[in-house]
C-alpha atoms as a PDB file:
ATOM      1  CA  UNK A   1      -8.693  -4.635 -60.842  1.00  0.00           C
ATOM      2  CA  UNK A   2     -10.957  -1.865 -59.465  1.00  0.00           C
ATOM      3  CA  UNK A   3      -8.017   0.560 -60.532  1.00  0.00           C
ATOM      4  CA  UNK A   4      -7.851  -0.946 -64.087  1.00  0.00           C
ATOM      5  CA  UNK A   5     -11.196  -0.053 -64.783  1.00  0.00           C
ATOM      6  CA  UNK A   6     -10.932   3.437 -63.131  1.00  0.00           C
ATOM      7  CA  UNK A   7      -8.423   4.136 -65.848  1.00  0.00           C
ATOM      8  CA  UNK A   8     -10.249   2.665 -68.745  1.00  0.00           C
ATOM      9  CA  UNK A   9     -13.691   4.563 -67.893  1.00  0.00           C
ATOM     10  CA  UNK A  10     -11.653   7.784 -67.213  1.00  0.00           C
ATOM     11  CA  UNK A  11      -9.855   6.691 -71.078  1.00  0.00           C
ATOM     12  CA  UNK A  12     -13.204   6.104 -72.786  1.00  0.00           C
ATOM     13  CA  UNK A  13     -14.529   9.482 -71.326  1.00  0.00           C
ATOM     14  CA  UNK A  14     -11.954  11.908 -71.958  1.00  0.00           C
ATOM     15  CA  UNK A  15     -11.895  10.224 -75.469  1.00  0.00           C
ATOM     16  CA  UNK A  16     -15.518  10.561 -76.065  1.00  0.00           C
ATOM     17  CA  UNK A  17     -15.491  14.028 -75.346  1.00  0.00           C
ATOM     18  CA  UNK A  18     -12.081  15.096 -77.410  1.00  0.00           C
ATOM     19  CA  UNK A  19     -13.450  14.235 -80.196  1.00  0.00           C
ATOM     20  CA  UNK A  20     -12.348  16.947 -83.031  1.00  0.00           C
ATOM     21  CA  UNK A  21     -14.592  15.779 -85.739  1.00  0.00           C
ATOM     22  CA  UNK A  22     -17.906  16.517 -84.143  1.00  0.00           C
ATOM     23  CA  UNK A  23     -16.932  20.015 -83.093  1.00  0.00           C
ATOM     24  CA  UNK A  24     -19.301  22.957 -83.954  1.00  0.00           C
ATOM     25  CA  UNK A  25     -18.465  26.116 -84.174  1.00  0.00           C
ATOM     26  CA  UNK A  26     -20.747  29.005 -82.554  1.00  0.00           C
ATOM     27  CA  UNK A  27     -21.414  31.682 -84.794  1.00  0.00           C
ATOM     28  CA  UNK A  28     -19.787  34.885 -83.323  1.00  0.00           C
ATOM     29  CA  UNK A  29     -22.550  37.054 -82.481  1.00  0.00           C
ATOM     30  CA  UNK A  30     -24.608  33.835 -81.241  1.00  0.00           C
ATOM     31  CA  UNK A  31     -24.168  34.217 -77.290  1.00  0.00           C
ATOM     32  CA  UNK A  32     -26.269  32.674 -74.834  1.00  0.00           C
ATOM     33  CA  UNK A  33     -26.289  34.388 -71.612  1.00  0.00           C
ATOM     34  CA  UNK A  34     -27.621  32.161 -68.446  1.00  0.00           C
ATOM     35  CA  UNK A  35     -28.366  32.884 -65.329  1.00  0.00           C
ATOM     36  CA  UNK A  36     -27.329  30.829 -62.179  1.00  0.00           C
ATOM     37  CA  UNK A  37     -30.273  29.096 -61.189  1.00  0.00           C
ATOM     38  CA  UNK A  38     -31.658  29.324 -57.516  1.00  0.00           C
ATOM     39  CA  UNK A  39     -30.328  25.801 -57.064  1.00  0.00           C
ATOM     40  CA  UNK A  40     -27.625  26.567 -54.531  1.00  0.00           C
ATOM     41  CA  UNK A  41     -30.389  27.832 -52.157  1.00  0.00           C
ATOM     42  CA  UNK A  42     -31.969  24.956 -52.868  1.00  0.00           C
ATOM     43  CA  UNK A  43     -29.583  22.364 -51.922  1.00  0.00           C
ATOM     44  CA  UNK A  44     -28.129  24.442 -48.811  1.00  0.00           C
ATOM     45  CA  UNK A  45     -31.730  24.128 -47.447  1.00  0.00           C
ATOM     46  CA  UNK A  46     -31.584  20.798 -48.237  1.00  0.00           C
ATOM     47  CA  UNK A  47     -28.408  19.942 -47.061  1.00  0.00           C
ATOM     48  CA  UNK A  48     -29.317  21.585 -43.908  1.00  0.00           C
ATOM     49  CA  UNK A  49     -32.458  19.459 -43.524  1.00  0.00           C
ATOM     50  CA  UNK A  50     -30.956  16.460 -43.985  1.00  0.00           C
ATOM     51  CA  UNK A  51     -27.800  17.238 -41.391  1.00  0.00           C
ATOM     52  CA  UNK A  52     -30.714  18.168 -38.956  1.00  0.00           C
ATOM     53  CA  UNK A  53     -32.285  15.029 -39.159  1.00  0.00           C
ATOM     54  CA  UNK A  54     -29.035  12.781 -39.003  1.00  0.00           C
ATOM     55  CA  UNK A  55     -28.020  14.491 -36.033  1.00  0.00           C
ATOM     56  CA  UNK A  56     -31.353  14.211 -34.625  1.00  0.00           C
ATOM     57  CA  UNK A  57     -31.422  10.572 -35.069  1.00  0.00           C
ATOM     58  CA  UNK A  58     -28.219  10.441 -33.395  1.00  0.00           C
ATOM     59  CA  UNK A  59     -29.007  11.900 -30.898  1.00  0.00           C
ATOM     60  CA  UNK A  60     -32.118   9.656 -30.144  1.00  0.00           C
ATOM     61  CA  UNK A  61     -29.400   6.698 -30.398  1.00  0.00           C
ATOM     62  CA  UNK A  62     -27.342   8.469 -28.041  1.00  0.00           C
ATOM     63  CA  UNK A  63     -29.971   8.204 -25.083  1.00  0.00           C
ATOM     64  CA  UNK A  64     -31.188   5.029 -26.253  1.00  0.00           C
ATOM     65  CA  UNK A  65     -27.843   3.589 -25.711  1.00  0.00           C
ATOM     66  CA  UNK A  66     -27.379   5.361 -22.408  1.00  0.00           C
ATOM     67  CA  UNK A  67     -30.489   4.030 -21.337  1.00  0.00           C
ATOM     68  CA  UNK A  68     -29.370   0.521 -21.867  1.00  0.00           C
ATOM     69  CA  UNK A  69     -26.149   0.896 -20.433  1.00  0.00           C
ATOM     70  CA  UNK A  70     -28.152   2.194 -17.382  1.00  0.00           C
ATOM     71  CA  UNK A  71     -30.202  -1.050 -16.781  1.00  0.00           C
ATOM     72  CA  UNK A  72     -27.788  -3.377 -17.831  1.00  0.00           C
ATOM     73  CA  UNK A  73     -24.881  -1.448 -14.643  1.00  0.00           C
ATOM     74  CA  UNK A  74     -28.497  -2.168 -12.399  1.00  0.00           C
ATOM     75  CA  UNK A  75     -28.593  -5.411 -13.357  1.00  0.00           C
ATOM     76  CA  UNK A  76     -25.079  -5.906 -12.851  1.00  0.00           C
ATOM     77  CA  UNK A  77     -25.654  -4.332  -9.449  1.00  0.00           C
ATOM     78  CA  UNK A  78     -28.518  -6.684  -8.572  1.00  0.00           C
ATOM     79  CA  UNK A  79     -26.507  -9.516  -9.718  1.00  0.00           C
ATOM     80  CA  UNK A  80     -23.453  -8.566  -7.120  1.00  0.00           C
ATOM     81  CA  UNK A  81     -25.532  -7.454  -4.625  1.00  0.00           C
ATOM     82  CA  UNK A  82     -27.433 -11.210  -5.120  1.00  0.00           C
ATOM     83  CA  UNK A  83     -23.951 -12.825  -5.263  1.00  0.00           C
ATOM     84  CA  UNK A  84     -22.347 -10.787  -1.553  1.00  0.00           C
ATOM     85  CA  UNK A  85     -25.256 -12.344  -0.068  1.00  0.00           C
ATOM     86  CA  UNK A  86     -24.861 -15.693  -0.957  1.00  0.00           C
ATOM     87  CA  UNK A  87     -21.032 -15.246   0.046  1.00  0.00           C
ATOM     88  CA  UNK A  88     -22.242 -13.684   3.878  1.00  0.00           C
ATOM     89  CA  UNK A  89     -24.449 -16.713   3.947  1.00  0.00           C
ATOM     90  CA  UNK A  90     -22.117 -19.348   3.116  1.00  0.00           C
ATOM     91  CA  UNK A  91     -18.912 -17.494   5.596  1.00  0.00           C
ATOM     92  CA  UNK A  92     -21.620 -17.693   8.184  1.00  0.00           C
ATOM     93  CA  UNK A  93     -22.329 -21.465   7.861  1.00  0.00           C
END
């Protein structure tokens, strides 16, 4: 369905903008010059902020994760520690 659609919006456009009727044409000595804006600065800066931050935040993830891996193998190690104990005791009874 998603694909049906796809096809009719690309449809619709490319016959919204083919349409012959509505051209204009620009009178020959009518040229607009423009310049390219200082919007590719813009977004490189931007782009670079923004792939600082996300790596920042992964990186605080990172150690939080580690961190919690860390107390949960010292748990684990409490736990087994708790657990040989109670097997000494019990082989000694």
């Amino acid at each position: 369905m998603k694909k049906v659609f796809a096809i009719l919006a690309l449809a619709t456009v490319m016959t919204a903008c083919n349409n012959e009727s509505e051209k204009t044409e620009a009178p020959a000595g009518d040229t607009t010059k423009t310049e390219t804006p200082a919007a590719p600065a813009v977004v490189d800066t931007a782009m670079k902020t923004i792939a600082d931050t996300a790596a920042s935040k992964l990186n605080q993830m990172v150690d939080t994760a580690k961190k919690a891996v860390k107390e949960g193998a010292e748990k684990v190690k409490d736990a087994v520690k708790e657990g040989a104990a109670k097997v000494k005791e019990a082989v000694k009874h």
